[in-house]
Protein backbone atom coordinates (compact mmCIF):
# COMPACT_ATOMS: atom_id res chain seq x y z
CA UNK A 1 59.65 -89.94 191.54
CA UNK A 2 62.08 -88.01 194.08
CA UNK A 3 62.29 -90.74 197.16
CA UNK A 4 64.20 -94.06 197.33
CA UNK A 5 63.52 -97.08 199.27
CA UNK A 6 60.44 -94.93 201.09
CA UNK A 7 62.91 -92.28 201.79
CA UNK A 8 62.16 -88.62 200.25
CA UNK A 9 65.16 -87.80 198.46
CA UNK A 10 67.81 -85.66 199.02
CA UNK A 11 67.01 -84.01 195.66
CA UNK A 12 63.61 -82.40 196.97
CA UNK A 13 64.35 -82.03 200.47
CA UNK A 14 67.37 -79.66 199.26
CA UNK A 15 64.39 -77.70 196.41
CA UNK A 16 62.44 -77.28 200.14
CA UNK A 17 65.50 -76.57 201.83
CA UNK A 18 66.52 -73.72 199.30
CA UNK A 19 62.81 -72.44 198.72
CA UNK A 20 62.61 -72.02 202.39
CA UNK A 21 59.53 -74.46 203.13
CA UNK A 22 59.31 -74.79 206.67
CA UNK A 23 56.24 -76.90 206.71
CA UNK A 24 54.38 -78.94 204.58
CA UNK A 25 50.68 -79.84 204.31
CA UNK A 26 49.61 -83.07 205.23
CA UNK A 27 48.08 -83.81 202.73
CA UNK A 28 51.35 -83.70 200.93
CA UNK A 29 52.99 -86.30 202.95
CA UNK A 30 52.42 -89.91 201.93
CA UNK A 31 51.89 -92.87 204.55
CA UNK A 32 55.22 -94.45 204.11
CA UNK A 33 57.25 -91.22 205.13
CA UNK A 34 55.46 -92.04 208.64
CA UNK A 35 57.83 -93.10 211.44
CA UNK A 36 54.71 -95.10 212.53
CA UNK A 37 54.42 -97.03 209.50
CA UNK A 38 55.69 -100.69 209.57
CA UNK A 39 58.36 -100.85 206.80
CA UNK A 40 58.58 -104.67 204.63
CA UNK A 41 62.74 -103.97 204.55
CA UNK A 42 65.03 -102.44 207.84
CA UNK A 43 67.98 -102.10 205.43
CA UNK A 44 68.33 -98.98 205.28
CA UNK A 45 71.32 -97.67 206.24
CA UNK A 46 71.74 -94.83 208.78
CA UNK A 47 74.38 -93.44 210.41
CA UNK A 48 73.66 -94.83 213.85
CA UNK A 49 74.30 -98.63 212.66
CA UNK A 50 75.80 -101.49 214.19
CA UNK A 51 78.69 -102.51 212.24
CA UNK A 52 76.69 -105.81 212.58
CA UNK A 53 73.81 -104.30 210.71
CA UNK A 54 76.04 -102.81 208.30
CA UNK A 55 77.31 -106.56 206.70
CA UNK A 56 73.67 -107.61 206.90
CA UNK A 57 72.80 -103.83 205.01
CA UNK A 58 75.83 -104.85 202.08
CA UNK A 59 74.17 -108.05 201.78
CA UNK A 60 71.12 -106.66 201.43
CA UNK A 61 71.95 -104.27 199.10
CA UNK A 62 74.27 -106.60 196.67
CA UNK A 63 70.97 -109.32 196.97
CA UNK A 64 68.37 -106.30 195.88
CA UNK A 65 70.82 -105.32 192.79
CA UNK A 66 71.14 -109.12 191.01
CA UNK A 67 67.38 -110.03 192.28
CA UNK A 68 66.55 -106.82 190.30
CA UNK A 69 68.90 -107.50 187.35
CA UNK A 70 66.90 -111.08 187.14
CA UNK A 71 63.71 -109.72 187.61
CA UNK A 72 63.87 -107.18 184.54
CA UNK A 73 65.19 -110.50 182.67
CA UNK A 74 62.40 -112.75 183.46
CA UNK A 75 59.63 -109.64 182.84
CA UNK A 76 60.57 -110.37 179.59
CA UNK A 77 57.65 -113.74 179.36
CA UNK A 78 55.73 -114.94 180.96
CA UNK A 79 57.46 -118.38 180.63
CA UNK A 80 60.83 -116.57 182.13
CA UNK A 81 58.45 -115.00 185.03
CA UNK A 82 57.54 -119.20 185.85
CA UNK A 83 60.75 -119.99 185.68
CA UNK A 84 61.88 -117.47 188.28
CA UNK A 85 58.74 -118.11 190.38
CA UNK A 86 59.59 -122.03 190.56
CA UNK A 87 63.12 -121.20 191.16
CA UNK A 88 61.98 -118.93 194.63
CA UNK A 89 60.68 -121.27 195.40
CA UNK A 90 62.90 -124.06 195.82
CA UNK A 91 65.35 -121.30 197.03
CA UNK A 92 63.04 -120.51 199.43
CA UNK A 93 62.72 -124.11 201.03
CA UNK A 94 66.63 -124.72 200.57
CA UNK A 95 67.15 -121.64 202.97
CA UNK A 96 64.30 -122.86 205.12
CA UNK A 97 66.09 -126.15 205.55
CA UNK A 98 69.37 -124.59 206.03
CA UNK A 99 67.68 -122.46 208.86
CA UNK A 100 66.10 -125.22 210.39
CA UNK A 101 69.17 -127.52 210.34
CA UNK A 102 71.42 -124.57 212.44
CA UNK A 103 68.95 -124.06 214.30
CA UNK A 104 69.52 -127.65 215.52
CA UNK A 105 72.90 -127.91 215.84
CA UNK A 106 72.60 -125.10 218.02
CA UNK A 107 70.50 -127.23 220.35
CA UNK A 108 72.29 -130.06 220.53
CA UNK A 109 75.96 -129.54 220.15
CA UNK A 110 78.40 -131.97 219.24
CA UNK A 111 80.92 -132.78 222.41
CA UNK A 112 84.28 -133.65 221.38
CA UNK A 113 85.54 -136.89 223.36
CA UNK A 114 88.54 -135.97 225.76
């Protein structure tokens, strides 16, 4: 309820904050609040990113708001959920493709004739 993206919220850290809590139980701490956990997204923006990182993060973050905006649409049947599932899929081969194709034009460069 009070975290985002994994991340405890600002909301309840500031309740802790103001109630003085200095230290928490551990049995109050959940497994994905551990730096040693191995997070599914790196998006997450901090203050010590690349401005590299950054244009990936905004793409990130404007993909996650329309896939989510499509995904509440297609909840709506289960014939809207196969729809979206077939269209990841070819999606998800076009971009492989894409990849794959870059990655051989990095290989083998055109040379421009003198």
């Amino acid at each position: 309820m009070f975290k985002s993206r994994g991340i405890l919220c600002r909301h309840s850290l500031s309740i802790l904050s103001f109630e003085r809590v200095d230290n928490v139980a551990p049995k109050y701490i959940l497994e994905c609040w551990s730096k040693n956990l191995k997070r599914r997204h790196t998006h997450i923006k901090s203050s010590q990113d690349e401005p590299l990182l950054e244009l990936r993060s905004k793409r990130f973050n404007d993909l996650v708001f329309r896939s989510h905006n499509i995904c509440e649409f297609a909840s709506e049947s289960e014939e809207l959920t196969r729809i979206l599932h077939r269209t990841f899929d070819k999606v998800m081969v076009e971009m492989q493709e894409y990849q794959e194709r870059s990655k051989e034009k990095v290989r083998y460069p055109i040379k421009k004739r003198r």
